[in-house]
C-alpha atoms as a PDB file:
ATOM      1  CA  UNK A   1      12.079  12.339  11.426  1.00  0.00           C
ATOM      2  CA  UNK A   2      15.863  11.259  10.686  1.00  0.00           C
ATOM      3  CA  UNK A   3      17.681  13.770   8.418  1.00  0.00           C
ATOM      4  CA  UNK A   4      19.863  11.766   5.353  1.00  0.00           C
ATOM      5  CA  UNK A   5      22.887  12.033   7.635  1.00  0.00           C
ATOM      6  CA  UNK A   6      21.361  10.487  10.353  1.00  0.00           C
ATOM      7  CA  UNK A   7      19.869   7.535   8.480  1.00  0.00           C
ATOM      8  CA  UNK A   8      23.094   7.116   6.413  1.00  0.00           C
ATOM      9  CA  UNK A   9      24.591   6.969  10.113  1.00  0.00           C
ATOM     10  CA  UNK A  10      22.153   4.019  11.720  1.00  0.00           C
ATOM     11  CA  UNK A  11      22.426   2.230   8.528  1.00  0.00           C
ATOM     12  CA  UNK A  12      25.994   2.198   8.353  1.00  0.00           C
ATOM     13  CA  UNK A  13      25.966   1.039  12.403  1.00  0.00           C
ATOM     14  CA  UNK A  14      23.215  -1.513  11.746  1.00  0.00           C
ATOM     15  CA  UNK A  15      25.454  -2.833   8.910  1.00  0.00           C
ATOM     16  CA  UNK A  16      28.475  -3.225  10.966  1.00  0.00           C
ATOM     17  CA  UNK A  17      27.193  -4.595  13.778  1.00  0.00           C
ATOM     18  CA  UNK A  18      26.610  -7.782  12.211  1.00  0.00           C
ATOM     19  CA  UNK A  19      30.353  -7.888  11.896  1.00  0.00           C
ATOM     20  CA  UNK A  20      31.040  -7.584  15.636  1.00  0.00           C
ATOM     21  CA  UNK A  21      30.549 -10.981  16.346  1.00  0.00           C
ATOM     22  CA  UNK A  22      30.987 -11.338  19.921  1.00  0.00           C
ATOM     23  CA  UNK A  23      32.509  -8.103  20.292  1.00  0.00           C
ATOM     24  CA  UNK A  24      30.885  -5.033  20.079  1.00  0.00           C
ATOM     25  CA  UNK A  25      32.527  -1.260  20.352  1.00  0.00           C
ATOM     26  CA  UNK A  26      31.360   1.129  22.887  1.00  0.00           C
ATOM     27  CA  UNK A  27      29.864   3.191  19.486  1.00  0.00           C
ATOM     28  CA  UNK A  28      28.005   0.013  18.224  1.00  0.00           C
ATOM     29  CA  UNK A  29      26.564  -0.545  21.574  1.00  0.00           C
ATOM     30  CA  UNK A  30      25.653   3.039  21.990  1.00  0.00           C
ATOM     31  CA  UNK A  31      24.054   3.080  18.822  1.00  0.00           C
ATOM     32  CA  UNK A  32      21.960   0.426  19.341  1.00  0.00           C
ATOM     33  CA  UNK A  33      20.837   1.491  23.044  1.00  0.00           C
ATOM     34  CA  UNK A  34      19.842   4.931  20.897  1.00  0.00           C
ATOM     35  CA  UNK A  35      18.296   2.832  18.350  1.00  0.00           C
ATOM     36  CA  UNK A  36      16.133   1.244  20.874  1.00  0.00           C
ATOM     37  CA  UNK A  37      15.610   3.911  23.134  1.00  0.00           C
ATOM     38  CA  UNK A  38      13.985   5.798  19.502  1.00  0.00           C
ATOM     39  CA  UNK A  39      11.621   2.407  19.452  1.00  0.00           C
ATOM     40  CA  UNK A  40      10.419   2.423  23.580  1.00  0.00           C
ATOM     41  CA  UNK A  41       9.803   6.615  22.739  1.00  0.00           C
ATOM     42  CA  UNK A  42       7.862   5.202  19.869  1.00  0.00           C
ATOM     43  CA  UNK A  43       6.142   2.647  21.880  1.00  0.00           C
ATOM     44  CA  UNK A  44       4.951   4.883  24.937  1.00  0.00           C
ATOM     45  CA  UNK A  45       3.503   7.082  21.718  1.00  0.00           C
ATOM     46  CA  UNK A  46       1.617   3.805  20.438  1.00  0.00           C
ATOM     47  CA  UNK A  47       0.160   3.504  24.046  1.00  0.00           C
ATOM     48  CA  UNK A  48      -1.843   6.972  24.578  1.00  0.00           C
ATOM     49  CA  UNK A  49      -3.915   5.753  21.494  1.00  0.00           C
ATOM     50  CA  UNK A  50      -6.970   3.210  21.670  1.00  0.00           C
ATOM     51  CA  UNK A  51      -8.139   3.042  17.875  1.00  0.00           C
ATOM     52  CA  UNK A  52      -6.074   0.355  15.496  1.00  0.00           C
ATOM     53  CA  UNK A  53      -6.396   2.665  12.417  1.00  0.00           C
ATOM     54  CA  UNK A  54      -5.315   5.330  14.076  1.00  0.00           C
ATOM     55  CA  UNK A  55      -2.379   3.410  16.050  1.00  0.00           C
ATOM     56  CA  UNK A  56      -1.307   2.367  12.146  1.00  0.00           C
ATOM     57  CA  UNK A  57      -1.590   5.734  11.182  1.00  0.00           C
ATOM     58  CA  UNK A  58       0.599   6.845  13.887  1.00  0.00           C
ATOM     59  CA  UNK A  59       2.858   4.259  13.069  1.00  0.00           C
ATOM     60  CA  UNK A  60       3.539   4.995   9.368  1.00  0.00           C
ATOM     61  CA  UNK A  61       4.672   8.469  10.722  1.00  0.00           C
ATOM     62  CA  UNK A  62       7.375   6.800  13.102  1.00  0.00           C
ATOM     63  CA  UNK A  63       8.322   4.380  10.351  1.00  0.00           C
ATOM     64  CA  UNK A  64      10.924   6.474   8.979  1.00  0.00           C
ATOM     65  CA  UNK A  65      13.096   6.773  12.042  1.00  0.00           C
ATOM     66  CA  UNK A  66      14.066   3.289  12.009  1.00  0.00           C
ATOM     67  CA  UNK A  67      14.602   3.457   8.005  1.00  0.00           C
ATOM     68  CA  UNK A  68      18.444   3.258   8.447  1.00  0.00           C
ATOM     69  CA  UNK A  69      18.670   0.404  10.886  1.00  0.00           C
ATOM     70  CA  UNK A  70      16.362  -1.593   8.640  1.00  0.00           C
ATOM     71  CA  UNK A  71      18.204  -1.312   5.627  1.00  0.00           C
ATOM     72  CA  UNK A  72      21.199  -1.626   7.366  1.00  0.00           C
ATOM     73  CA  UNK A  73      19.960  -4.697   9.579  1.00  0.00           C
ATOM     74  CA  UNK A  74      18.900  -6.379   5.825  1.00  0.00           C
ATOM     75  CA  UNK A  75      21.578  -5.665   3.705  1.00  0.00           C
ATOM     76  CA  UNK A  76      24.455  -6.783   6.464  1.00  0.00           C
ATOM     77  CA  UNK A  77      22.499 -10.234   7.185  1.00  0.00           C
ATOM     78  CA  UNK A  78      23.805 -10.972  10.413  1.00  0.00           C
ATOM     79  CA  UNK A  79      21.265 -12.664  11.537  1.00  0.00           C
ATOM     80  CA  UNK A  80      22.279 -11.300  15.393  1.00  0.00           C
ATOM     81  CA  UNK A  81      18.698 -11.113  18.328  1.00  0.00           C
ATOM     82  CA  UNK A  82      17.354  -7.601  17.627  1.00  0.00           C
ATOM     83  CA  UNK A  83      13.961  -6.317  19.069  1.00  0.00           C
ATOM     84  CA  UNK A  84      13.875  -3.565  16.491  1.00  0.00           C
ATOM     85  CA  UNK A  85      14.172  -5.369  13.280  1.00  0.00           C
ATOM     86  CA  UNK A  86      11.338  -7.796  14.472  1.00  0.00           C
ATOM     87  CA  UNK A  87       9.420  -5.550  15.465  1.00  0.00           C
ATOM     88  CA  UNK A  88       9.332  -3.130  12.353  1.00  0.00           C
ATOM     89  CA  UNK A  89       8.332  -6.350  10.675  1.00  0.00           C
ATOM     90  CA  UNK A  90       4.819  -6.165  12.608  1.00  0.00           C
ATOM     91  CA  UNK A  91       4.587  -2.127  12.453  1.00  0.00           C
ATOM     92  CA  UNK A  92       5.128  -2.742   8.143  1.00  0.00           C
ATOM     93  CA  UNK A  93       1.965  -5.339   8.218  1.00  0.00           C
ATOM     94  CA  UNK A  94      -0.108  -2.951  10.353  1.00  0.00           C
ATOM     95  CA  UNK A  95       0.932   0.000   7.760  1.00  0.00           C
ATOM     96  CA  UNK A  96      -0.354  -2.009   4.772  1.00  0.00           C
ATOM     97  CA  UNK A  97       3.749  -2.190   3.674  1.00  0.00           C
ATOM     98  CA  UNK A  98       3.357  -5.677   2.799  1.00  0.00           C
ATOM     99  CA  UNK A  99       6.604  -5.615   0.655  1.00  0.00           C
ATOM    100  CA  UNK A 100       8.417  -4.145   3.389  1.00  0.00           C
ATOM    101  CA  UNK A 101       7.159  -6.957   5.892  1.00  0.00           C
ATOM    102  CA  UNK A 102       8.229  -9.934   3.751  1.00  0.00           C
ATOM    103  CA  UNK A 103      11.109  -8.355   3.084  1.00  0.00           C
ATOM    104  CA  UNK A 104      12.203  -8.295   7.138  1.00  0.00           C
ATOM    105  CA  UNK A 105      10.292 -11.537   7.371  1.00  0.00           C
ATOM    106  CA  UNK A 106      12.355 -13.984   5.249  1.00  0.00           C
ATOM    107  CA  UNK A 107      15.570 -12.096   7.338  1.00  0.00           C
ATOM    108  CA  UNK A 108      13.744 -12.932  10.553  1.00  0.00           C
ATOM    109  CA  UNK A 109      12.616 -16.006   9.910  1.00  0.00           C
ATOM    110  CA  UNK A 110      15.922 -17.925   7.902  1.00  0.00           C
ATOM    111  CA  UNK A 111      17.860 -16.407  10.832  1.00  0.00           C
ATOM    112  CA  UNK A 112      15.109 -17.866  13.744  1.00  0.00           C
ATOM    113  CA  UNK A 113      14.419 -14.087  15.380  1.00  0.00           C
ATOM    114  CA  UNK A 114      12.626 -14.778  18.500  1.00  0.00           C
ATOM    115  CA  UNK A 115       9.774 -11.929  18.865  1.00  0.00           C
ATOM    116  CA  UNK A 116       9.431  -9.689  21.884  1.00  0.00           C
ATOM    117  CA  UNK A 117       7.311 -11.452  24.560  1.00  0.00           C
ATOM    118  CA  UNK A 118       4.336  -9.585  24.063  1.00  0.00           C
ATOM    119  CA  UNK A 119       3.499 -10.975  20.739  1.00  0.00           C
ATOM    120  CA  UNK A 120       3.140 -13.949  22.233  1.00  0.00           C
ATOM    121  CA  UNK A 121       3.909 -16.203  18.383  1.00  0.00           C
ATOM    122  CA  UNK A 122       6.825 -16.620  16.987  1.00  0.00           C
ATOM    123  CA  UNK A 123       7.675 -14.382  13.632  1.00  0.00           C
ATOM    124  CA  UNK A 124       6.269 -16.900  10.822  1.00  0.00           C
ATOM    125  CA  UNK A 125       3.428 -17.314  12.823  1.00  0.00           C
ATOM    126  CA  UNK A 126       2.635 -13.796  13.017  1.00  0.00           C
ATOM    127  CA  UNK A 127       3.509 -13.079   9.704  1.00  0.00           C
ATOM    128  CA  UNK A 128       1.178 -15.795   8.110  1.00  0.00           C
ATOM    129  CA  UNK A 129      -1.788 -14.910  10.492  1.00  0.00           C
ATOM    130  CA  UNK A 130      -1.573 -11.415  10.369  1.00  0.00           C
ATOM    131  CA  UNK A 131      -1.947 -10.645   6.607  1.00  0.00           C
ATOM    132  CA  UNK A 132      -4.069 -13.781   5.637  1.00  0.00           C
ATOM    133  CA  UNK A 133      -6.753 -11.874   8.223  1.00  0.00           C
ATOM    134  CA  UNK A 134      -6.451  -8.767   6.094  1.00  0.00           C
ATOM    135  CA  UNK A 135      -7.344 -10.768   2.947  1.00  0.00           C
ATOM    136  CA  UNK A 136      -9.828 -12.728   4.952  1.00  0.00           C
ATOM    137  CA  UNK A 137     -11.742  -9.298   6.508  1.00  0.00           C
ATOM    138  CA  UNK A 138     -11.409  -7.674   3.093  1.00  0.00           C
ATOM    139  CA  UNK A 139     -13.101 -11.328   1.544  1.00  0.00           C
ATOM    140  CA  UNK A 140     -16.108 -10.909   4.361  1.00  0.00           C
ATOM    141  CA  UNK A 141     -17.059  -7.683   3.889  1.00  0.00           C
ATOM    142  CA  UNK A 142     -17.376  -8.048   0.216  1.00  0.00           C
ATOM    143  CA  UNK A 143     -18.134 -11.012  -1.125  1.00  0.00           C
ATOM    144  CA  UNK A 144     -17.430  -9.804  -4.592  1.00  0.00           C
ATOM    145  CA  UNK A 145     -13.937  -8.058  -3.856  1.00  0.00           C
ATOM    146  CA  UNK A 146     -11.441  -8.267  -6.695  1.00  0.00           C
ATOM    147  CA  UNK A 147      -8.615  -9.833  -4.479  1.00  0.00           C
ATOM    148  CA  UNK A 148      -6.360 -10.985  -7.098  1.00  0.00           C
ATOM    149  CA  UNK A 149      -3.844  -8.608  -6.426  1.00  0.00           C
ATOM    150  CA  UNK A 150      -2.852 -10.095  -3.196  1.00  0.00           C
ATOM    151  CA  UNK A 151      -2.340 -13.501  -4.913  1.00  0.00           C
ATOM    152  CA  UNK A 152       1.794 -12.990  -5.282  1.00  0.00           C
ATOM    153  CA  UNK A 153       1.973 -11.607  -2.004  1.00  0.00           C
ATOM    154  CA  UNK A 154       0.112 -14.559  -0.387  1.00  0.00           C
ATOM    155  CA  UNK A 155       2.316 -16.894  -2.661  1.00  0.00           C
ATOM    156  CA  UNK A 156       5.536 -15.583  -1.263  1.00  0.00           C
ATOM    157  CA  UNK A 157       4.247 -15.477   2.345  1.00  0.00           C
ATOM    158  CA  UNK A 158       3.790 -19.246   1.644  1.00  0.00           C
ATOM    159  CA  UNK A 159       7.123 -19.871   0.085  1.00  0.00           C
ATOM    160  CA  UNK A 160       8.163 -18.478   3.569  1.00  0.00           C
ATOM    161  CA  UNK A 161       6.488 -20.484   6.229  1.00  0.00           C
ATOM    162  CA  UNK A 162       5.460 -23.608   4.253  1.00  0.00           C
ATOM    163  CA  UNK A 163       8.449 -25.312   6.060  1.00  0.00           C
ATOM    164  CA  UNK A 164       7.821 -23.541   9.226  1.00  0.00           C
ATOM    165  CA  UNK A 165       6.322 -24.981  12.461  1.00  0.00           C
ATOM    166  CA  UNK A 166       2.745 -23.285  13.568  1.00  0.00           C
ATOM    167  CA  UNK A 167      -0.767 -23.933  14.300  1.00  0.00           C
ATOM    168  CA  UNK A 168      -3.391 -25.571  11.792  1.00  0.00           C
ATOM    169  CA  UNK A 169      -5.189 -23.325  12.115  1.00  0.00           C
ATOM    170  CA  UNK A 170      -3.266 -20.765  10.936  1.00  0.00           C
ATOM    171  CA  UNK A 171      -2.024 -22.099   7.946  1.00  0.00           C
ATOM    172  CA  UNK A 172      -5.232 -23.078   7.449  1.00  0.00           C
ATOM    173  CA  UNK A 173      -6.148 -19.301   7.136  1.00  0.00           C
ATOM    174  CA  UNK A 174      -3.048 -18.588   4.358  1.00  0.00           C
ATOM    175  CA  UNK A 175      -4.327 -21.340   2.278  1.00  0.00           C
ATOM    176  CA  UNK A 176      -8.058 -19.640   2.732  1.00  0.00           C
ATOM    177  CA  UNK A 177      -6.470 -16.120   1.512  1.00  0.00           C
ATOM    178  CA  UNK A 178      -4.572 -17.701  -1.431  1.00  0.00           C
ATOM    179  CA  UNK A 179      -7.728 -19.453  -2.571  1.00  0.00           C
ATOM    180  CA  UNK A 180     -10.032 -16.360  -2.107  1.00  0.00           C
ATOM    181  CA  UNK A 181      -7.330 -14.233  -4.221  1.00  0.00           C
ATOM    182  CA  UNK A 182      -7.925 -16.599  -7.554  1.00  0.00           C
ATOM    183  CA  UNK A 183     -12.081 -16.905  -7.021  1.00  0.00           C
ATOM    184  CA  UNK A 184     -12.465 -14.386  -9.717  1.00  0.00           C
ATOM    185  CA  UNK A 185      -9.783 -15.858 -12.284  1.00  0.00           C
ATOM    186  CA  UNK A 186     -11.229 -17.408 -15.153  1.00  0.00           C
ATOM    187  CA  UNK A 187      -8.341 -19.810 -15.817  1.00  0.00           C
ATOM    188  CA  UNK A 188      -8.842 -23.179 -15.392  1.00  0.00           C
ATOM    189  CA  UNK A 189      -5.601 -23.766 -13.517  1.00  0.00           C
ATOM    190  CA  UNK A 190      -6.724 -21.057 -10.690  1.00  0.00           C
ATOM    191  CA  UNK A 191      -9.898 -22.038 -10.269  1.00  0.00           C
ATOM    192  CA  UNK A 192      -8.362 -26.006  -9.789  1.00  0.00           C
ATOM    193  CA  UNK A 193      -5.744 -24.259  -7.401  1.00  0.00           C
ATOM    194  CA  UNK A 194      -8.163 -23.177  -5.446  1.00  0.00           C
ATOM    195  CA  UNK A 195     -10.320 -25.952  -5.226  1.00  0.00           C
ATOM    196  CA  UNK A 196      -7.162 -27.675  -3.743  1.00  0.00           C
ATOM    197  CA  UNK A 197      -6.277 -24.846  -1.585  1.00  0.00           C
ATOM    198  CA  UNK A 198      -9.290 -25.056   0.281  1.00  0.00           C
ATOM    199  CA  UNK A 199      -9.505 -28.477   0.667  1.00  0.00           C
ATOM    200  CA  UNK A 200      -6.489 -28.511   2.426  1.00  0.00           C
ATOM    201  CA  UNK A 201      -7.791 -25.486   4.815  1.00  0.00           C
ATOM    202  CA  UNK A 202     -10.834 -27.987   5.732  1.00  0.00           C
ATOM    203  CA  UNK A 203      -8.234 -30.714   6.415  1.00  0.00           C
ATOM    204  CA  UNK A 204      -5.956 -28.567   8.602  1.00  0.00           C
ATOM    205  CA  UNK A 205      -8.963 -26.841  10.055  1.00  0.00           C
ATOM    206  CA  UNK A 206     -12.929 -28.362  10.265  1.00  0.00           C
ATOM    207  CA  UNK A 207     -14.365 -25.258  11.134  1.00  0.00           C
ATOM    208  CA  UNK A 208     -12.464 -23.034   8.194  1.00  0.00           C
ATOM    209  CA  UNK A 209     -15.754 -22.411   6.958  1.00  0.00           C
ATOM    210  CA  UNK A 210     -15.000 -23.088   3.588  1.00  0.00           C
ATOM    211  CA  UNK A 211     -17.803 -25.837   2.828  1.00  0.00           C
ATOM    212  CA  UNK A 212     -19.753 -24.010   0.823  1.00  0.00           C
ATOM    213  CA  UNK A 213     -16.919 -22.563  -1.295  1.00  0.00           C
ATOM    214  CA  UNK A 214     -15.769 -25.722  -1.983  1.00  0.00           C
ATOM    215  CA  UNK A 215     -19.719 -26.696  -3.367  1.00  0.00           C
ATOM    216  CA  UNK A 216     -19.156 -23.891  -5.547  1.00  0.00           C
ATOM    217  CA  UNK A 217     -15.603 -24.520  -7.112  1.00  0.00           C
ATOM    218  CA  UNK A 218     -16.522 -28.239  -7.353  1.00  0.00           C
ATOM    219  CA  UNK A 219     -19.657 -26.972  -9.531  1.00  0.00           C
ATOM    220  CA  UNK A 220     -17.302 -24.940 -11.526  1.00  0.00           C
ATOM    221  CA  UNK A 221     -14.556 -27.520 -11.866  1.00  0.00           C
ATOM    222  CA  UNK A 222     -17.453 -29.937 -13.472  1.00  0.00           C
ATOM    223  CA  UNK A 223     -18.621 -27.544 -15.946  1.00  0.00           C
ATOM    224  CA  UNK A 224     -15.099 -26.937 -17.012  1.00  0.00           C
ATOM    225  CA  UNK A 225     -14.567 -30.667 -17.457  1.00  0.00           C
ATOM    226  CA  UNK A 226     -18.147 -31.510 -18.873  1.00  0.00           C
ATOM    227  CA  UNK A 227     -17.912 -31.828 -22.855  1.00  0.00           C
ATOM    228  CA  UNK A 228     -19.511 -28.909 -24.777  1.00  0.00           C
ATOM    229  CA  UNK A 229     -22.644 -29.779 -25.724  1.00  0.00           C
ATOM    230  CA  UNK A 230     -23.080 -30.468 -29.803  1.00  0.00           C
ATOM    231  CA  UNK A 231     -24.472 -28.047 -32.032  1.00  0.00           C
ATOM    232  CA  UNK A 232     -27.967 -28.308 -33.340  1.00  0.00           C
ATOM    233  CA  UNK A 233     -28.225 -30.048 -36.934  1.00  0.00           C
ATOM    234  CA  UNK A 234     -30.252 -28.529 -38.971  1.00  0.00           C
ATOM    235  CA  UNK A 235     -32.963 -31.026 -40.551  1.00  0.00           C
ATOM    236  CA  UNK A 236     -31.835 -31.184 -44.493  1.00  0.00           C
ATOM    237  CA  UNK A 237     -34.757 -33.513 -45.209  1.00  0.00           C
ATOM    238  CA  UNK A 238     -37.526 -31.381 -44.633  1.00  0.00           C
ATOM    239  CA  UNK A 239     -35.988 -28.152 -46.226  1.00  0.00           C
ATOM    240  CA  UNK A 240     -34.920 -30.686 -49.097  1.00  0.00           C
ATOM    241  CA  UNK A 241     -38.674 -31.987 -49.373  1.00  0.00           C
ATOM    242  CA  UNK A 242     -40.240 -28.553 -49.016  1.00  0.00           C
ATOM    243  CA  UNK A 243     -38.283 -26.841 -51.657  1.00  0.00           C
ATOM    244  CA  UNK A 244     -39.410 -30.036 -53.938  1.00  0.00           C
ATOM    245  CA  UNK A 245     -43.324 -29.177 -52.934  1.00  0.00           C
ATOM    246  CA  UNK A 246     -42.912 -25.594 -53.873  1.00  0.00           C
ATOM    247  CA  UNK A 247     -41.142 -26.416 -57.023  1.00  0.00           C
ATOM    248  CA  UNK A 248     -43.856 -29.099 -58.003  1.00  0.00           C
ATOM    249  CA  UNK A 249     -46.815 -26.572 -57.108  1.00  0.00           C
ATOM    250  CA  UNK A 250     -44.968 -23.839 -59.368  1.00  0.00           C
ATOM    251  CA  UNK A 251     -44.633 -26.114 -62.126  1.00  0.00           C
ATOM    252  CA  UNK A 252     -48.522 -26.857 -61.633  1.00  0.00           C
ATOM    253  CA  UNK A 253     -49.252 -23.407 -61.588  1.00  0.00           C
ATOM    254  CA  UNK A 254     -47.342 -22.863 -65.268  1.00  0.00           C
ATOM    255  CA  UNK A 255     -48.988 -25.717 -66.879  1.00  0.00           C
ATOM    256  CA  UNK A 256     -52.869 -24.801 -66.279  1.00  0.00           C
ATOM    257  CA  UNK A 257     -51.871 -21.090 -66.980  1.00  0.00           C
ATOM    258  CA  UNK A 258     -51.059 -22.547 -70.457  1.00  0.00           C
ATOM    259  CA  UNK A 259     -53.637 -24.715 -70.495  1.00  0.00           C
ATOM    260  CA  UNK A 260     -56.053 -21.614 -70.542  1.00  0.00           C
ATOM    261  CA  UNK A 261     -54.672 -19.762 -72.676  1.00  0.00           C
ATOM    262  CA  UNK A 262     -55.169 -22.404 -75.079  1.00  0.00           C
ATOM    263  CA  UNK A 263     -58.931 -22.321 -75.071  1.00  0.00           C
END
């Protein structure tokens, strides 16, 4: 763990080096060969342990070493090929720091970061895939999930990539995640968005399975457009008649009462 001095320290480095240009200074240099000798320690860590959860726990403990270069990395912009800075972006999806990962993602991606070879995707690729599966998994395993809290985080992933190059298929997934996210609104406009969302996830990608969502939302969309049906009128005729029958038999009743008392 980095004290304050040290982080100030790789900050202040990761900040400058943007301004290098070309050039860098022996201390730069040095700093970033530290910097990345910290990550490869953190890496051979990462590789004595089998189990993703733990792997992510692991890595939320490691996190804070690179705190300084990150901030310093974002708030110079420089937009200069660093394996660090990428791959933080994939260690803040795996710790659930979703913030923190589109934060380092729109850097990444507006500056064209290549990844490290082992990821095998490029960054907006990884990005999109890698959290629409967490929505996804969390939308499997409970069919009923409240997901709606991931619907501004999947909106800003898409304000990201939508101009980006990457497989259907993918994309195909974020659109999935964004329309999942709204299937418990109640708003007309969500449930519409949605509708549309995963329309365009079985156009990008047949085998989405979405068919059967889409059954459902066109159900709802059809209710929501279907007049409400009228109210019941109640019959005035036969209440109007009825009162007149008990009136008349009332009346009847009076007059022979009379007419016996008469006798």
């Amino acid at each position: 763990m980095l004290t304050p001095a040290q982080r100030y320290v790789q900050q202040a480095v990761a900040r400058n080096r943007v301004t290098m240009s070309t050039r860098e200074t022996q201390r730069e240099r040095t700093a970033h060969e530290q910097v990345l000798h910290q990550l490869r320690l953190a890496q051979q860590q990462l590789k004595g342990v089998q189990s993703n959860i733990a792997r992510a726990e692991l890595k939320k403990h490691l996190m804070p070493d690179f705190e300084g270069w990150i901030e310093g990395t974002l708030a110079g912009d420089g937009g200069r090929q660093d394996e660090v800075i990428t791959t933080m972006m994939v260690w803040a999806i795996d710790c659930h720091d979703y913030p923190l990962a589109l934060r380092i993602g729109e850097y990444v991606i507006r500056h064209g970061l290549a990844l490290p070879d082992n990821f095998g995707r490029d960054a907006a690729t990884v990005l999109t895939e890698e959290i629409a599966e967490i929505v996804l998994t969390q939308a499997a395993t409970n069919s009923d999930a409240d997901l709606s809290g991931y619907t501004v985080m999947l909106d800003t992933l898409h304000g990201l990539v939508h101009d980006q190059d990457m497989p259907d298929q993918v994309r195909a997934k974020l659109h999935k995640a964004r329309a999942f996210s709204r299937r418990t609104s109640t708003y007309p406009d969500d449930i519409h968005q949605s509708l549309m969302l995963l329309r365009e996830a079985m156009r990008l990608n047949p085998a989405a399975g979405v068919k059967r969502d889409i059954a459902t939302l066109e159900r709802a969309v059809k209710k929501l457009s279907s007049p409400p049906p009228e109210p019941v009128k109640k019959d005035t005729t036969t209440a109007r008649k009825t009162g007149n029958s008990k009136k008349a038999s009332a009346k009847k009743k009076l007059s022979t009462g009379k007419t016996k008392n008469t006798h």
